[in-house]
PDB file of N, CA and C in Angstrom:
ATOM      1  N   UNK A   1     -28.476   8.205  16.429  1.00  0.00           N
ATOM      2  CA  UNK A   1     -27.224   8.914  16.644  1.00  0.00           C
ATOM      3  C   UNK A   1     -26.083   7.916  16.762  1.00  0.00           C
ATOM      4  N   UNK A   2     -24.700   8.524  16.385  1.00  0.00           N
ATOM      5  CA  UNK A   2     -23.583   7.510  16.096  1.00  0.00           C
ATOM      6  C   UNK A   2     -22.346   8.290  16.100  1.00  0.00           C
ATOM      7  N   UNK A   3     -21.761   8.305  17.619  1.00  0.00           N
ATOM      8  CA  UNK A   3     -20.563   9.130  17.555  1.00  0.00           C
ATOM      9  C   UNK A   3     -19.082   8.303  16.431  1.00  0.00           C
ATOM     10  N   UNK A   4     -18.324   9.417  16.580  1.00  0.00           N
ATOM     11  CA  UNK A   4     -17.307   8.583  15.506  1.00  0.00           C
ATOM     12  C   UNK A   4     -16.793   7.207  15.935  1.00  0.00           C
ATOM     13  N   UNK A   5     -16.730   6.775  16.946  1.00  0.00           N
ATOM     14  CA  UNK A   5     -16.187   5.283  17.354  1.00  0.00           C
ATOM     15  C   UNK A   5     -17.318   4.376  17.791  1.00  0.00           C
ATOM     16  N   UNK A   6     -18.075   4.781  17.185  1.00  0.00           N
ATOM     17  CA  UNK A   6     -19.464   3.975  17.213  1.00  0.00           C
ATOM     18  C   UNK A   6     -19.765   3.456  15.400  1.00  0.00           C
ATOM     19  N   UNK A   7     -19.679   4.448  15.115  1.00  0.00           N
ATOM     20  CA  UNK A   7     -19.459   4.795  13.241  1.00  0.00           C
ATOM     21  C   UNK A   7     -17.985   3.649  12.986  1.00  0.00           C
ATOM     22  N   UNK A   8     -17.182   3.989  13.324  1.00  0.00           N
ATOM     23  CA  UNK A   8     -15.657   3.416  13.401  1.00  0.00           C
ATOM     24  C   UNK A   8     -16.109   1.966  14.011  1.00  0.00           C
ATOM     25  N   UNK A   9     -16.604   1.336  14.648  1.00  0.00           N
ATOM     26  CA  UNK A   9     -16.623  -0.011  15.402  1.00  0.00           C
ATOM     27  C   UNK A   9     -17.544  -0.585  14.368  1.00  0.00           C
ATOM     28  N   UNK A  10     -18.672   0.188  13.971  1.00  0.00           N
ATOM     29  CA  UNK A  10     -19.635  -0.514  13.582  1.00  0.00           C
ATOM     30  C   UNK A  10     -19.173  -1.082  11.801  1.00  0.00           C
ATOM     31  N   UNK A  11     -18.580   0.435  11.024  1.00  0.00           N
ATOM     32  CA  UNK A  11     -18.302   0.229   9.920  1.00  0.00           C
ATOM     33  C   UNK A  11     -16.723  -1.031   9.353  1.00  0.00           C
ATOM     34  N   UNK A  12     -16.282  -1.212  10.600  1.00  0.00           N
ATOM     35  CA  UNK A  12     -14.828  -1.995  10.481  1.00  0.00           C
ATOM     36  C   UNK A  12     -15.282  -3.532  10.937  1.00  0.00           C
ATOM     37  N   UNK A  13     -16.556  -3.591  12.192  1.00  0.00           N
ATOM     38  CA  UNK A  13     -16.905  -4.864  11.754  1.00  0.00           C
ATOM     39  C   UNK A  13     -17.941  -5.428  10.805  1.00  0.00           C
ATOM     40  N   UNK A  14     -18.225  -4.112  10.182  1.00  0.00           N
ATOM     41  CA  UNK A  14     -18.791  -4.859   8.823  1.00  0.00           C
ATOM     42  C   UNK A  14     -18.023  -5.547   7.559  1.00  0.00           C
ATOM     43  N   UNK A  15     -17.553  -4.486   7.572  1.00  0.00           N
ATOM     44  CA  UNK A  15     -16.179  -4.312   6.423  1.00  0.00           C
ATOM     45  C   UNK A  15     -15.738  -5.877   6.839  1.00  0.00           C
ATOM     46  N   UNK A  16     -14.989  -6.152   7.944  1.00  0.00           N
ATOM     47  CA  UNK A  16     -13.956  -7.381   7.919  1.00  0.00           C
ATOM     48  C   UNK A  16     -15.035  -8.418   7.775  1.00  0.00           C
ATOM     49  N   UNK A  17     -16.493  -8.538   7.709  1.00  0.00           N
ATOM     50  CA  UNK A  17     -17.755  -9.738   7.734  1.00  0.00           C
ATOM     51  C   UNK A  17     -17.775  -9.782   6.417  1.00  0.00           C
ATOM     52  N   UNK A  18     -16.868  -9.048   5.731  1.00  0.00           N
ATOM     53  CA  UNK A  18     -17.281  -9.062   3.667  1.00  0.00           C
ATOM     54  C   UNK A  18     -15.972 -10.096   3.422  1.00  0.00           C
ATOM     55  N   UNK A  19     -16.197 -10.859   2.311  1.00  0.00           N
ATOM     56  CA  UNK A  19     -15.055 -11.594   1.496  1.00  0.00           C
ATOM     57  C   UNK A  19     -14.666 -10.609   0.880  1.00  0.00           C
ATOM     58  N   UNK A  20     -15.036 -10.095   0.251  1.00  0.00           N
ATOM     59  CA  UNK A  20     -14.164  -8.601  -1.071  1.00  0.00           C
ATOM     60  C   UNK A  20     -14.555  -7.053  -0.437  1.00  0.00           C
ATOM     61  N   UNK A  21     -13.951  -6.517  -0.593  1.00  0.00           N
ATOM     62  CA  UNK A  21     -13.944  -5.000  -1.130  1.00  0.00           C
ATOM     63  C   UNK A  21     -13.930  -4.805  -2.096  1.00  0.00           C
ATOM     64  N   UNK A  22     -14.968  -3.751  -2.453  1.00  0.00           N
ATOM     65  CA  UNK A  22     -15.176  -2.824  -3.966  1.00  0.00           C
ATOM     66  C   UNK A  22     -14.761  -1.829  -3.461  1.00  0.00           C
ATOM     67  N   UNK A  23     -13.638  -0.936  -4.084  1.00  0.00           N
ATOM     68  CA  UNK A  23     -13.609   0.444  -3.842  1.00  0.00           C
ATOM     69  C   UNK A  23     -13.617   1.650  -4.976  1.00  0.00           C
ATOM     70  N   UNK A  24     -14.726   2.435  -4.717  1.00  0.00           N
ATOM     71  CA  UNK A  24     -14.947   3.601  -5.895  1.00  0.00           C
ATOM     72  C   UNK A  24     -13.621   4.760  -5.308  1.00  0.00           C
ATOM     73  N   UNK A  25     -12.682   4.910  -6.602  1.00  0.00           N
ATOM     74  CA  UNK A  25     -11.462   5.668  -6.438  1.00  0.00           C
ATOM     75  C   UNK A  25     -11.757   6.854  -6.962  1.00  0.00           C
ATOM     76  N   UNK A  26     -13.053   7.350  -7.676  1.00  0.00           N
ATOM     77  CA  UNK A  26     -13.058   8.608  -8.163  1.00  0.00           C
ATOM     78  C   UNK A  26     -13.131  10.389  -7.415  1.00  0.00           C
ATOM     79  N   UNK A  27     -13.029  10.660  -7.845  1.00  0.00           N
ATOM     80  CA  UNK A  27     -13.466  12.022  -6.919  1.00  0.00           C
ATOM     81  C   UNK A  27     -12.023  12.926  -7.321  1.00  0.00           C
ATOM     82  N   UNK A  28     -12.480  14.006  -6.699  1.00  0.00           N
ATOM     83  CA  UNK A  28     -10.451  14.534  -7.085  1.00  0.00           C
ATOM     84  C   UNK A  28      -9.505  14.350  -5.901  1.00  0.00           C
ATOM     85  N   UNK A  29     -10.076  13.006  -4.982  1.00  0.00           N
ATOM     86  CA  UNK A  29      -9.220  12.683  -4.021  1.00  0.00           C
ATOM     87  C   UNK A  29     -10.011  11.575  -3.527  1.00  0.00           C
ATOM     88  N   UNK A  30      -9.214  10.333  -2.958  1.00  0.00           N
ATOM     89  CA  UNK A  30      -9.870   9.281  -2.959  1.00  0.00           C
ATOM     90  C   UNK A  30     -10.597   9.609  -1.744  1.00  0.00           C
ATOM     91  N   UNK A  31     -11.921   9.232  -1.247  1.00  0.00           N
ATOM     92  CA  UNK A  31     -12.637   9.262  -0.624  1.00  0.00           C
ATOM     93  C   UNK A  31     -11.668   9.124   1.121  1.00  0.00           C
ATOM     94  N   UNK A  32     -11.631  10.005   1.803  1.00  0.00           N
ATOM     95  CA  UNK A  32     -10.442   9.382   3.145  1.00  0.00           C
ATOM     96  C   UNK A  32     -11.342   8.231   4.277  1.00  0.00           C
ATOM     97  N   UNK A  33     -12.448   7.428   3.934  1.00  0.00           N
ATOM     98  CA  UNK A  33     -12.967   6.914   4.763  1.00  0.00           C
ATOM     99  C   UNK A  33     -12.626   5.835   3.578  1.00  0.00           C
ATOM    100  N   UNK A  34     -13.108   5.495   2.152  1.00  0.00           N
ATOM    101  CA  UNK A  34     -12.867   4.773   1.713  1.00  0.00           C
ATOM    102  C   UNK A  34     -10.973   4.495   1.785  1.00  0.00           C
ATOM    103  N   UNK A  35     -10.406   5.104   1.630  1.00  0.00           N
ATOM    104  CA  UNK A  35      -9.053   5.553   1.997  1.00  0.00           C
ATOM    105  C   UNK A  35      -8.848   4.473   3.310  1.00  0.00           C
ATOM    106  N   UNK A  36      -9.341   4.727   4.521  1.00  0.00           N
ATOM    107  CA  UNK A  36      -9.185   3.845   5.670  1.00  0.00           C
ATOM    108  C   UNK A  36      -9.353   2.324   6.066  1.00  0.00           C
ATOM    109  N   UNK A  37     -10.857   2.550   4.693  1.00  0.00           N
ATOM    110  CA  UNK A  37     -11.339   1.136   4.709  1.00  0.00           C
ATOM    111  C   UNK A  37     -10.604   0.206   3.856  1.00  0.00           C
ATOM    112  N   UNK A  38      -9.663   0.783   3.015  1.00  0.00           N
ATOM    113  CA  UNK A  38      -8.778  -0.402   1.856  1.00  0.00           C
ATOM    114  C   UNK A  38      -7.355  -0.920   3.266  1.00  0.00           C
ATOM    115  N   UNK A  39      -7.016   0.231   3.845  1.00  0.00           N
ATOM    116  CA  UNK A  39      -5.879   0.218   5.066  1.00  0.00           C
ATOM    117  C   UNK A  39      -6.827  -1.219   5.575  1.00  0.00           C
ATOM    118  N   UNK A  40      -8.097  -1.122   6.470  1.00  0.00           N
ATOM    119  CA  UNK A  40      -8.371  -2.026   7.276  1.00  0.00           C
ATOM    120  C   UNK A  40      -8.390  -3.572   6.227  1.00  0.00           C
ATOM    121  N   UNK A  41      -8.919  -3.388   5.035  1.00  0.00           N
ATOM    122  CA  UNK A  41      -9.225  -4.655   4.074  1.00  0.00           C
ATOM    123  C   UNK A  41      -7.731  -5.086   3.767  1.00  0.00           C
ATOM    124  N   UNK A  42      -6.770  -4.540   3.459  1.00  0.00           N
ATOM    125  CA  UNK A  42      -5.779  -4.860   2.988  1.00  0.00           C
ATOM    126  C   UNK A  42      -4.774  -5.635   4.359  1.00  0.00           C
ATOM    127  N   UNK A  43      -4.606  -5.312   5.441  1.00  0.00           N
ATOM    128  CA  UNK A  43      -4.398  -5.352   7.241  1.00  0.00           C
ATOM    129  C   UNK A  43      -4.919  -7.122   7.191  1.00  0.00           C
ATOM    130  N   UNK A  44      -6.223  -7.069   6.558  1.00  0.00           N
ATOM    131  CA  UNK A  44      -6.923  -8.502   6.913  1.00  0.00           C
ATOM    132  C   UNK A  44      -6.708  -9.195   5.891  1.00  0.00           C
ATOM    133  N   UNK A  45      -6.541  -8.768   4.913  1.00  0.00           N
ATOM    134  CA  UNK A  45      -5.759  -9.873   3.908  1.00  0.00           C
ATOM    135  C   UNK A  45      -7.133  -9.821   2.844  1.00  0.00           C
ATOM    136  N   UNK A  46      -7.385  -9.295   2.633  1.00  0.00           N
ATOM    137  CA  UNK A  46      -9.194  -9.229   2.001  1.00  0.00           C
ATOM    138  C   UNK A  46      -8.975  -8.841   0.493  1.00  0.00           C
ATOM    139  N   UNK A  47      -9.379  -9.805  -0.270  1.00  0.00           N
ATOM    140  CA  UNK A  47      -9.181  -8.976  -2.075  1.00  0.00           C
ATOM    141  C   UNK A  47      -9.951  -7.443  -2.276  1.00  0.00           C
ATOM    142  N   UNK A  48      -9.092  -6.594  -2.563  1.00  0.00           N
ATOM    143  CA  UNK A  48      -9.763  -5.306  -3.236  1.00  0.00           C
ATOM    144  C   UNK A  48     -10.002  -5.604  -4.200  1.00  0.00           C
ATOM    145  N   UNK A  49     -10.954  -4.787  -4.939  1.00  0.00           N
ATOM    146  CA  UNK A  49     -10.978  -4.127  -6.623  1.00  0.00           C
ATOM    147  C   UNK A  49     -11.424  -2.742  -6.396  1.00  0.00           C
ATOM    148  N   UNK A  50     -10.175  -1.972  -7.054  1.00  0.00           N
ATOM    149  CA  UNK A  50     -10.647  -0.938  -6.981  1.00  0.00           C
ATOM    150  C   UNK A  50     -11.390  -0.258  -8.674  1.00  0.00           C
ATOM    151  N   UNK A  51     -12.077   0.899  -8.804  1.00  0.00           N
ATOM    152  CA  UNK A  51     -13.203   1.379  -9.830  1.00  0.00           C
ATOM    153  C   UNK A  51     -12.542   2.893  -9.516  1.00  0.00           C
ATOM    154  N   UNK A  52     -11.478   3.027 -10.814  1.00  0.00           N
ATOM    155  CA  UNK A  52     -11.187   4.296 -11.009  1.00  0.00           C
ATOM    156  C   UNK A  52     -11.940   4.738 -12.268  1.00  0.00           C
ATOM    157  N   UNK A  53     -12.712   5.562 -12.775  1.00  0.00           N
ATOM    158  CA  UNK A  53     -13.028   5.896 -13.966  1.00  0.00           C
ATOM    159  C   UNK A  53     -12.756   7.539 -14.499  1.00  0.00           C
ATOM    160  N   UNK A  54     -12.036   7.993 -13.471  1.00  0.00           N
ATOM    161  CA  UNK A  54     -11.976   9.195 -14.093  1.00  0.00           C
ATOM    162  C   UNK A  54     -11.014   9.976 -15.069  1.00  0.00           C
ATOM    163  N   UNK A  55     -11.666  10.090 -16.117  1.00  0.00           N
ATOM    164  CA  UNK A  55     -11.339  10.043 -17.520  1.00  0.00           C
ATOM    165  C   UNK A  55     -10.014  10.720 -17.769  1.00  0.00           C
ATOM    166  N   UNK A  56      -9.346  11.878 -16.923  1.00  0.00           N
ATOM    167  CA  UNK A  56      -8.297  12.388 -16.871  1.00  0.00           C
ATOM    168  C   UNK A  56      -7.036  11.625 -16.819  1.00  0.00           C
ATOM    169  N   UNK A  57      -7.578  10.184 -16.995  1.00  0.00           N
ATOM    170  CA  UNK A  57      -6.708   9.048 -16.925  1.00  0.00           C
ATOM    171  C   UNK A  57      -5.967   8.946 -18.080  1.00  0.00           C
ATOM    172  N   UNK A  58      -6.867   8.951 -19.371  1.00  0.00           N
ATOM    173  CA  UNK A  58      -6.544   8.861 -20.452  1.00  0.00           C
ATOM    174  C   UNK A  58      -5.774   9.977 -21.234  1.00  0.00           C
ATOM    175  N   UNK A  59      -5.237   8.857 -22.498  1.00  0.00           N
ATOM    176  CA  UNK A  59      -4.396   9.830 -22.640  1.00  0.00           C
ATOM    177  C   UNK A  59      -2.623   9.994 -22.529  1.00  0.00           C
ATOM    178  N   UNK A  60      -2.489   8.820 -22.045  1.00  0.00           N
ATOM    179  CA  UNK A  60      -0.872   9.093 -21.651  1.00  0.00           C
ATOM    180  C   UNK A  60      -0.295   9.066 -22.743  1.00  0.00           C
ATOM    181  N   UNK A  61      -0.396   8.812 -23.790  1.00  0.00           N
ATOM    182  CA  UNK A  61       0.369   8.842 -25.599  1.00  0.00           C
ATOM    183  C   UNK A  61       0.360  10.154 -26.281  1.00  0.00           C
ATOM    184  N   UNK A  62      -0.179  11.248 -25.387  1.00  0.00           N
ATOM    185  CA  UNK A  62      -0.990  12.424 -26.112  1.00  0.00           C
ATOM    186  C   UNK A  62       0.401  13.225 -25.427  1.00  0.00           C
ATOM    187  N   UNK A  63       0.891  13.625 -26.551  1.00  0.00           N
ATOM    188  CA  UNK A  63       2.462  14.529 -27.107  1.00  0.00           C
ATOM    189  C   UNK A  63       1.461  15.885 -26.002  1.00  0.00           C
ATOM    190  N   UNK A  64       1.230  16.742 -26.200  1.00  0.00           N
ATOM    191  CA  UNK A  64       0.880  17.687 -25.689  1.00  0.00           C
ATOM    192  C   UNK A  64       0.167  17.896 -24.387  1.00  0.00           C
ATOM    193  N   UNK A  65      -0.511  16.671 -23.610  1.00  0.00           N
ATOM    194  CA  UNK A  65      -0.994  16.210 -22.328  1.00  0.00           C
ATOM    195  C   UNK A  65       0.814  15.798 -21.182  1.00  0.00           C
ATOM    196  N   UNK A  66       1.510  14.938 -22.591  1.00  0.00           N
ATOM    197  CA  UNK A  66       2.891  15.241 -21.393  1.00  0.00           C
ATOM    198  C   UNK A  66       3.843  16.292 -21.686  1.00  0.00           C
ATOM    199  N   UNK A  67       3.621  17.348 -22.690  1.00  0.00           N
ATOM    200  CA  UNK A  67       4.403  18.217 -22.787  1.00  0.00           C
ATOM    201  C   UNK A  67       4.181  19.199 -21.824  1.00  0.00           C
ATOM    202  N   UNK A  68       2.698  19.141 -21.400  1.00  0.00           N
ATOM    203  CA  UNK A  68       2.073  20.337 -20.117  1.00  0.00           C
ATOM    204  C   UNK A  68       2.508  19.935 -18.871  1.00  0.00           C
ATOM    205  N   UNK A  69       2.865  18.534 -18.756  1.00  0.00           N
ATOM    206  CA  UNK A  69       3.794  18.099 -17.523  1.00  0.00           C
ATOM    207  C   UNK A  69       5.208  18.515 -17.486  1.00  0.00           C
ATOM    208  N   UNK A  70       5.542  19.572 -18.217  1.00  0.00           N
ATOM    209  CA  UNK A  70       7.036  20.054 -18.153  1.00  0.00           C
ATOM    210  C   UNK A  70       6.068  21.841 -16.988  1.00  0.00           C
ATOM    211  N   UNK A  71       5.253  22.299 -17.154  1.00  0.00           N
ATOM    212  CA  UNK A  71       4.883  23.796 -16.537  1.00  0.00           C
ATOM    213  C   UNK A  71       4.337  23.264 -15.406  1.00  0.00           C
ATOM    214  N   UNK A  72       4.651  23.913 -14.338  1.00  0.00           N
ATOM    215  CA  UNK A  72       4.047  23.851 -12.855  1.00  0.00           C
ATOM    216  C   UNK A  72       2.325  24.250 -12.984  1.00  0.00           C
ATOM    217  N   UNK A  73       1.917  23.140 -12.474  1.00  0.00           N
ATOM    218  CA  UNK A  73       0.436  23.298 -12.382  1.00  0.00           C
ATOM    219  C   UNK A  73      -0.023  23.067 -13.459  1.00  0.00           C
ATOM    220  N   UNK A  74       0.377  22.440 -14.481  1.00  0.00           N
ATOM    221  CA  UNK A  74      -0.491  22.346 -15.553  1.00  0.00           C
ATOM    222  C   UNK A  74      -0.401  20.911 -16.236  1.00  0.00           C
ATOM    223  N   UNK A  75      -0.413  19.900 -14.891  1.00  0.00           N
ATOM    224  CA  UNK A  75      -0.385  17.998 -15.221  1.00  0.00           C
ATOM    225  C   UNK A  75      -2.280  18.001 -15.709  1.00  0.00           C
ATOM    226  N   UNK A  76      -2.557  17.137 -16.799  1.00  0.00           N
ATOM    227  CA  UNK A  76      -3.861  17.535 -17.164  1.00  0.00           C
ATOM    228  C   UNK A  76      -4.437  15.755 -16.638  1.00  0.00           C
ATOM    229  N   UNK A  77      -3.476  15.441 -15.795  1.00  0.00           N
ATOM    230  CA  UNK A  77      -4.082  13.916 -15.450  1.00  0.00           C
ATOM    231  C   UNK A  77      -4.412  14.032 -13.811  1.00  0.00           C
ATOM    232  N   UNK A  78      -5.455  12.932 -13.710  1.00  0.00           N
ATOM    233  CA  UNK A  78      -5.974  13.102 -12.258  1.00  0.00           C
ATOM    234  C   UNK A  78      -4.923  12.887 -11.558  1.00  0.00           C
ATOM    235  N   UNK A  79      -4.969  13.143 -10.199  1.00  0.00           N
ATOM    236  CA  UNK A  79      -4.119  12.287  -8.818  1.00  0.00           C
ATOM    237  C   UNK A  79      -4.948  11.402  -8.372  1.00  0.00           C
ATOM    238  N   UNK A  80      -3.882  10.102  -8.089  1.00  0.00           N
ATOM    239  CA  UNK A  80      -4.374   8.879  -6.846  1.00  0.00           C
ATOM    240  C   UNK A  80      -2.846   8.997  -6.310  1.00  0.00           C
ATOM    241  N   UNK A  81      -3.627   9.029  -4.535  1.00  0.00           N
ATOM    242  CA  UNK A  81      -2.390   8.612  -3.403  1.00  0.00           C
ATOM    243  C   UNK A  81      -1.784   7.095  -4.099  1.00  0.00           C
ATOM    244  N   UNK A  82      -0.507   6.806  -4.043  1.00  0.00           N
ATOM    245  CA  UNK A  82       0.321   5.739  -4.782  1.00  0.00           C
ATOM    246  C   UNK A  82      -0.050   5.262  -3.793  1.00  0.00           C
ATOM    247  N   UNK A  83      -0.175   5.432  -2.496  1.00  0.00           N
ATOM    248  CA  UNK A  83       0.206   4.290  -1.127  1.00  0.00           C
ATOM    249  C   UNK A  83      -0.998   3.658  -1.036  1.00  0.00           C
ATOM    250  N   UNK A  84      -2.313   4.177  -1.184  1.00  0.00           N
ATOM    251  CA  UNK A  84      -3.591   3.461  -1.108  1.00  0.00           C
ATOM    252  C   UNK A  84      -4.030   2.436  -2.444  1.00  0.00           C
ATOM    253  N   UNK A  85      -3.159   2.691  -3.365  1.00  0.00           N
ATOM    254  CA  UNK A  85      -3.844   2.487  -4.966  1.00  0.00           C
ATOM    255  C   UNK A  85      -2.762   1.173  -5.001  1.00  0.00           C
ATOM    256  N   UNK A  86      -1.415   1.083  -4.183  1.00  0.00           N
ATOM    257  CA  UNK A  86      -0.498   0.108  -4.602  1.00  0.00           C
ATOM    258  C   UNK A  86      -1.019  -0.998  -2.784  1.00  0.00           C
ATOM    259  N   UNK A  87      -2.092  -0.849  -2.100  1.00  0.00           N
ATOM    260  CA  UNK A  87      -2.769  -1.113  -1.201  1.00  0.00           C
ATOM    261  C   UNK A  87      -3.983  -2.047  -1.942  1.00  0.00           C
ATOM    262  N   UNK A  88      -4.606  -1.348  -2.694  1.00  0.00           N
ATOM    263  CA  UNK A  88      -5.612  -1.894  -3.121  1.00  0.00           C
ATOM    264  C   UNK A  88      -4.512  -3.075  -4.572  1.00  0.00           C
ATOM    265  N   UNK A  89      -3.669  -2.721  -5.227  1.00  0.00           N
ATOM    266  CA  UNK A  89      -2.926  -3.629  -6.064  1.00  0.00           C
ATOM    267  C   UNK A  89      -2.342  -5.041  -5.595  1.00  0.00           C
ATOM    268  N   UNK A  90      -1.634  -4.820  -4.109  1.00  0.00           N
ATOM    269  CA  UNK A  90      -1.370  -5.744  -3.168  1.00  0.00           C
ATOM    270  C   UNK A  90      -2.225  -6.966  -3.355  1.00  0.00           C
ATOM    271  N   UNK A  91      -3.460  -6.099  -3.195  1.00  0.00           N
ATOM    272  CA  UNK A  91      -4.576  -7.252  -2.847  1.00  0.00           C
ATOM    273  C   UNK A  91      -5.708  -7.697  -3.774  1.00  0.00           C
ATOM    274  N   UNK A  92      -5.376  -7.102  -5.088  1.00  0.00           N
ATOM    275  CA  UNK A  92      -6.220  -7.018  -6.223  1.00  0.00           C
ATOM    276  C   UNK A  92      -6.260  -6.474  -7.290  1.00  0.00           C
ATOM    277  N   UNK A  93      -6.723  -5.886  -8.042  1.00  0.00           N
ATOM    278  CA  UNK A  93      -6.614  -4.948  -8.623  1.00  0.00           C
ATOM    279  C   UNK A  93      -7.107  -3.593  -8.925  1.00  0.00           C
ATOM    280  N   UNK A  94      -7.043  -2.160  -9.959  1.00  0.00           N
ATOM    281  CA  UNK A  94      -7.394  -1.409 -10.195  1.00  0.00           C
ATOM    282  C   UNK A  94      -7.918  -1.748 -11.632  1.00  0.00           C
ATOM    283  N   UNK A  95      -9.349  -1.358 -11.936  1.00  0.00           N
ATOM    284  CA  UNK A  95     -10.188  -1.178 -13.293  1.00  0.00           C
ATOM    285  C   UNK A  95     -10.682   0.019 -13.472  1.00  0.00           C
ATOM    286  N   UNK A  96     -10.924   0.149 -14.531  1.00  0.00           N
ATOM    287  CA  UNK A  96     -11.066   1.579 -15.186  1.00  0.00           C
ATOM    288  C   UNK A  96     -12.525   2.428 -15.489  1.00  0.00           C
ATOM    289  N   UNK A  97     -13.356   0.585 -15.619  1.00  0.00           N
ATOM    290  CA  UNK A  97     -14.643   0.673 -16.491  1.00  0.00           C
ATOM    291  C   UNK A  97     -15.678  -0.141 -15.465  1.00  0.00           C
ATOM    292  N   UNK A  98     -17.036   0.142 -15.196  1.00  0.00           N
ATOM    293  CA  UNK A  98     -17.904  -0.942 -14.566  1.00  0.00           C
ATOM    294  C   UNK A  98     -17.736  -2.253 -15.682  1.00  0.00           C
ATOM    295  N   UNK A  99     -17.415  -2.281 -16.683  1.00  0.00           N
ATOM    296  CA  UNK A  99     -17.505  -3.709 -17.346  1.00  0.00           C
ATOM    297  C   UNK A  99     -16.488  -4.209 -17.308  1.00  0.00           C
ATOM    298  N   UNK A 100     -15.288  -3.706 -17.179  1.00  0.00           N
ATOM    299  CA  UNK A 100     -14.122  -4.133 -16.514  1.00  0.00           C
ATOM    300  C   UNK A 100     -14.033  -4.820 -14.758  1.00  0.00           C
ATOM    301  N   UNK A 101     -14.932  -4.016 -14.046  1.00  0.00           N
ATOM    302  CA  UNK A 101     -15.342  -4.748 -12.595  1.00  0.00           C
ATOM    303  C   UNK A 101     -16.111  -6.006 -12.611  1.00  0.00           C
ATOM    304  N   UNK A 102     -16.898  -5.676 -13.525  1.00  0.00           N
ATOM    305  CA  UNK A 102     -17.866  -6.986 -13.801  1.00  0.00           C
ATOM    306  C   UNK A 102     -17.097  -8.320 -13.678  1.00  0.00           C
ATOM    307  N   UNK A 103     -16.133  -8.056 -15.063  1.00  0.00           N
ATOM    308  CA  UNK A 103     -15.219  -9.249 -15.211  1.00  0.00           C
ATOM    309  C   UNK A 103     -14.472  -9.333 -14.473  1.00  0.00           C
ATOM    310  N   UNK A 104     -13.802  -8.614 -13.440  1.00  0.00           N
ATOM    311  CA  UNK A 104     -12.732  -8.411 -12.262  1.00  0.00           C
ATOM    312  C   UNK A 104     -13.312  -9.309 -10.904  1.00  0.00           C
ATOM    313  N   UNK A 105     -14.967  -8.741 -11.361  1.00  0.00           N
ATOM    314  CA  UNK A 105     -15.712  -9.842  -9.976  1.00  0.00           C
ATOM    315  C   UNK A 105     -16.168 -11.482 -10.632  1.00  0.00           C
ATOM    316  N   UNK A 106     -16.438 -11.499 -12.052  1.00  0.00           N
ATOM    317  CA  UNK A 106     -16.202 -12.908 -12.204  1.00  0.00           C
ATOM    318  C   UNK A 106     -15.243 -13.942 -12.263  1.00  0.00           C
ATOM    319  N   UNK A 107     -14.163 -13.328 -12.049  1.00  0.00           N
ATOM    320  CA  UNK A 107     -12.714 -14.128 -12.216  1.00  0.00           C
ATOM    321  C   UNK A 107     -12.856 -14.063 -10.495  1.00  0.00           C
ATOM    322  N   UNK A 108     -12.875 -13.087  -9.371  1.00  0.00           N
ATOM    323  CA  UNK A 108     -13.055 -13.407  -8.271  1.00  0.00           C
ATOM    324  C   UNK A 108     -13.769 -14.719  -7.805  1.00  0.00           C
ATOM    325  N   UNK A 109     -15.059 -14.588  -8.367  1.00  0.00           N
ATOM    326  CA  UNK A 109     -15.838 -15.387  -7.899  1.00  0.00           C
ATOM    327  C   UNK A 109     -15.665 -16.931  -8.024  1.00  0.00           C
ATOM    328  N   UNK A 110     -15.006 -17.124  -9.741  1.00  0.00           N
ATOM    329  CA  UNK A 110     -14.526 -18.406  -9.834  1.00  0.00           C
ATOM    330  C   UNK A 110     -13.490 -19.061  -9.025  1.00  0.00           C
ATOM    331  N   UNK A 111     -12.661 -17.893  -8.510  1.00  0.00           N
ATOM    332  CA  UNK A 111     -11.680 -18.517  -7.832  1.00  0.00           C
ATOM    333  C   UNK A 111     -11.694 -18.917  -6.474  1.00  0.00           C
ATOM    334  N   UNK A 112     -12.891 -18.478  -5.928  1.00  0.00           N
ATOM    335  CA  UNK A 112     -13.106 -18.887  -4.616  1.00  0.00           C
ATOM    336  C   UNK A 112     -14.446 -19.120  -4.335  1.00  0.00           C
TER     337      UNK A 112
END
């Protein structure tokens, strides 16, 4: 058993014992614990990478994907909170693809 500030103590001094954060951004809302944990990584100065892949991404050249952004309710691209995503940018970057992370964590790795 693990009340929430037991969960909360335990998961924040793990988190700050890591050199990097990976953060998975998908879902139709970023995860709000992963959400907390880029706040605490970013606070400590810690490189993110964040792993957006969801495909509603694509597409921004497509005449009729931004013409549906003129009717209420009908944006055909995902949402990310700007404040967590320019959080995780601060401190790293956003990729699109696992083979894009790959290379996102080998340029990490060389550099430190």
């Amino acid at each position: 058993y693990a009340d929430s500030t037991m969960i909360a103590q335990y998961d924040t001094d793990a988190l700050l014992e890591s050199d990097l954060m990976i953060a998975v951004l998908d879902g139709a809302v970023i995860d709000v614990g992963v959400a907390s944990e880029i706040g605490v990584a970013y606070h400590a100065d810690m490189p993110i990478l964040g792993l957006y892949t969801d495909s509603r991404q694509q597409g921004a050249d497509n005449p009729q994907k931004l013409e549906a952004l003129q009717e209420v309710a009908e944006s055909q691209f995902s949402y990310v909170n700007l404040y967590t995503a320019g959080l995780v940018k601060l401190r790293g970057e956003i990729v699109s693809s696992s083979d894009e992370l790959l290379e996102a964590l080998k340029a990490y790795l060389k550099e430190s």
